[in-house]
C-alpha atoms as a PDB file:
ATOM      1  CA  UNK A   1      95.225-141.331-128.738  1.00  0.00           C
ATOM      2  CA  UNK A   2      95.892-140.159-132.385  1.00  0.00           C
ATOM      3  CA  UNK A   3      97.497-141.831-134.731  1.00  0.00           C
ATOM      4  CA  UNK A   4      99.617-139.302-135.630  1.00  0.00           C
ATOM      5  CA  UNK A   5     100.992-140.280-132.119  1.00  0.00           C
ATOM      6  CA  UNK A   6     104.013-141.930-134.540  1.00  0.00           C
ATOM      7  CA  UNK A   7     106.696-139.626-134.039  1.00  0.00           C
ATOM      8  CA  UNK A   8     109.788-141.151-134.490  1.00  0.00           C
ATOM      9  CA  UNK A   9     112.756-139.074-134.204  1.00  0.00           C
ATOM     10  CA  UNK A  10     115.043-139.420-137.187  1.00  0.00           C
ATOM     11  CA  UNK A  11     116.393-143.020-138.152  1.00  0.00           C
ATOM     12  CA  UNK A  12     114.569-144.356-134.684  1.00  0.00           C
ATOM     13  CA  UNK A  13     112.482-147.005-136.323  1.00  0.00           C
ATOM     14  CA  UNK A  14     112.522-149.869-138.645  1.00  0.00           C
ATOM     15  CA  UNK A  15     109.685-151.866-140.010  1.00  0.00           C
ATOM     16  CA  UNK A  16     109.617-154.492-137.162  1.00  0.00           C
ATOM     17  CA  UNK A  17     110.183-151.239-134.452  1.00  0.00           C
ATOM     18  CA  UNK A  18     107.168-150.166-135.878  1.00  0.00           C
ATOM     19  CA  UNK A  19     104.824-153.225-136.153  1.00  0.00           C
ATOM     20  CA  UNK A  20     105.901-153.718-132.596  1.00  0.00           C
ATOM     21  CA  UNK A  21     105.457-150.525-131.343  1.00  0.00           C
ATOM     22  CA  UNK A  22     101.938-150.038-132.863  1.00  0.00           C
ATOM     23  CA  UNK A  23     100.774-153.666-131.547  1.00  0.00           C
ATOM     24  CA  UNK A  24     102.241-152.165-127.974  1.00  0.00           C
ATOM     25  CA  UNK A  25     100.698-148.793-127.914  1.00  0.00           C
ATOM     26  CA  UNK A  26      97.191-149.398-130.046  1.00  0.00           C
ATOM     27  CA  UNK A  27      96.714-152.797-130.102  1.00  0.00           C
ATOM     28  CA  UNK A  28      97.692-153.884-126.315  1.00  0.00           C
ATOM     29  CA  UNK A  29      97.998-150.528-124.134  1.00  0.00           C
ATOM     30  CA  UNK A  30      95.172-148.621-125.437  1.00  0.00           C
ATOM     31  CA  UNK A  31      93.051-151.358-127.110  1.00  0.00           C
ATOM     32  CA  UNK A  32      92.484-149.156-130.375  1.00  0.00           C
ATOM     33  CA  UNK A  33      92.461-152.059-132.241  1.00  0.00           C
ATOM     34  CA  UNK A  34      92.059-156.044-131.860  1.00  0.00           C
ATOM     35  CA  UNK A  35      94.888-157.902-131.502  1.00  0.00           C
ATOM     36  CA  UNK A  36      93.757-159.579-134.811  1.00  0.00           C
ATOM     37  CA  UNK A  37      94.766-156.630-136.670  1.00  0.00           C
ATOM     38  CA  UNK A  38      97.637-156.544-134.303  1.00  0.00           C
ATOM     39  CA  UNK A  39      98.378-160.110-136.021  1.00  0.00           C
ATOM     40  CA  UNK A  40      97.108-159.139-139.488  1.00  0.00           C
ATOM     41  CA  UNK A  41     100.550-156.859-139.606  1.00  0.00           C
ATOM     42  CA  UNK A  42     102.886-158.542-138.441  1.00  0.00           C
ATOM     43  CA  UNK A  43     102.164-161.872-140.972  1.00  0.00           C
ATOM     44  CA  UNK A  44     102.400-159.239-143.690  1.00  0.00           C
ATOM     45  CA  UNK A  45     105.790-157.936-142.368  1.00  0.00           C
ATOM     46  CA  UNK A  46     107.295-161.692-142.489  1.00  0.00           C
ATOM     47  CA  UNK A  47     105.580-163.027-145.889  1.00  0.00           C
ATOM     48  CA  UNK A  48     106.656-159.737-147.101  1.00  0.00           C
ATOM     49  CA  UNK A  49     109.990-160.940-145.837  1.00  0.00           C
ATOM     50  CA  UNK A  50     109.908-163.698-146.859  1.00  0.00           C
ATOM     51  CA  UNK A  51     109.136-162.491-150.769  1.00  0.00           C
ATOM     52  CA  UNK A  52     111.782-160.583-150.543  1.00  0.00           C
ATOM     53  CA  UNK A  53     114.461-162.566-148.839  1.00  0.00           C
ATOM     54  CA  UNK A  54     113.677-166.369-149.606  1.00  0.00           C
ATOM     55  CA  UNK A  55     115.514-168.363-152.352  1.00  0.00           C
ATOM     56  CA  UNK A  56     111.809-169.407-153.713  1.00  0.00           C
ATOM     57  CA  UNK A  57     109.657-167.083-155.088  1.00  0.00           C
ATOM     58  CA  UNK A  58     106.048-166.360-153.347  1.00  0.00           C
ATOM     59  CA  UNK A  59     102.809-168.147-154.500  1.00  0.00           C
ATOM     60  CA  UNK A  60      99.679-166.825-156.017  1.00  0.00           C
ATOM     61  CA  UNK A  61      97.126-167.862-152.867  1.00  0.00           C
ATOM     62  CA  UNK A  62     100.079-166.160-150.781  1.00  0.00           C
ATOM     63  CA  UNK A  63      99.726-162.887-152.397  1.00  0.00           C
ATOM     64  CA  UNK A  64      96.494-162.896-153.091  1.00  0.00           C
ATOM     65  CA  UNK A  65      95.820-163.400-149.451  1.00  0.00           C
ATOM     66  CA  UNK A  66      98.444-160.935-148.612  1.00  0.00           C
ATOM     67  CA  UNK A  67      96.106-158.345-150.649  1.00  0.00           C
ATOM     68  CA  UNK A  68      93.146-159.609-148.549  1.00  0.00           C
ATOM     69  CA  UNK A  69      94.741-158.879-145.628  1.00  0.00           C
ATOM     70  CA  UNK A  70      96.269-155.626-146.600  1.00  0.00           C
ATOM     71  CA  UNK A  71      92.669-154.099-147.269  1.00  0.00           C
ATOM     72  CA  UNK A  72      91.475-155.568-143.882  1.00  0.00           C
ATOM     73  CA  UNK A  73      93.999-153.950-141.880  1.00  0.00           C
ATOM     74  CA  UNK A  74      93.576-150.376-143.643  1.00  0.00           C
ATOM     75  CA  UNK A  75      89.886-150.682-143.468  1.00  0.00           C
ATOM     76  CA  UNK A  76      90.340-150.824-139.617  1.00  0.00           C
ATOM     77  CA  UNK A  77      92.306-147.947-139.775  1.00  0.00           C
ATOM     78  CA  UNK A  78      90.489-145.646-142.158  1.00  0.00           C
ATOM     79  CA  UNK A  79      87.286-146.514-139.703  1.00  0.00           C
ATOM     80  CA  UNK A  80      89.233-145.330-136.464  1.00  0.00           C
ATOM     81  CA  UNK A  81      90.544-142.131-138.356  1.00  0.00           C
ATOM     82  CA  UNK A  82      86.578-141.609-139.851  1.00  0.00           C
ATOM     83  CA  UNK A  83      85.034-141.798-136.425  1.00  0.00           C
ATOM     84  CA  UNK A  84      87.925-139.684-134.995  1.00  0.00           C
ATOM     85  CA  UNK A  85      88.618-137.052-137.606  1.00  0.00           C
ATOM     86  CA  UNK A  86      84.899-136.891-138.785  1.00  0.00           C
ATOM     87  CA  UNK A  87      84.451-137.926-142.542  1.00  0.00           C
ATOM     88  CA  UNK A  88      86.763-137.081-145.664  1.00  0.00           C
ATOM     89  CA  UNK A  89      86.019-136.746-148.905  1.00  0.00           C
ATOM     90  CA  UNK A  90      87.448-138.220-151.705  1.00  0.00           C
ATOM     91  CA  UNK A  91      90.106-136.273-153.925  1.00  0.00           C
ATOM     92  CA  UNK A  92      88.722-135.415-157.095  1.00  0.00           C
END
């Protein structure tokens, strides 16, 4: 399965339709990824959330972490893409 499985017809989706759709179809279903990655969104969807939203403001070790966890989850994806789609090279 591609990634570029994510076709959502117009207006379909929201941000928590999506986490839970990719945990669903890459994470449990097809086993693309582990469900720690799985995880690794779906804390970044509610402290992202929670930035947002909350009457108190987010700390430093939260978004720091957030960052962390951010470059974790990509790195997982840019690997599945690499060994699927052969390498890319940079933009100039």
């Amino acid at each position: 399965m591609q990634l570029t499985d994510f076709r959502p017809q117009a207006g379909e989706w929201s941000h928590k339709v999506t986490q839970a759709e990719f945990n669903r179809r890459v994470v449990m279903r097809r086993k693309i990824f582990s469900g720690q990655i799985g995880k690794t969104l779906l804390t970044l969807i509610e402290w992202r959330h929670r930035a947002d939203y909350a009457p108190t403001s987010t700390g430093s070790k939260t978004a720091r972490t957030s960052v962390v966890l951010a470059q974790a989850f990509l790195a997982a994806v840019k690997k599945h893409l690499g060994e699927h789609h052969g390498p890319k090279s940079e933009p100039s």
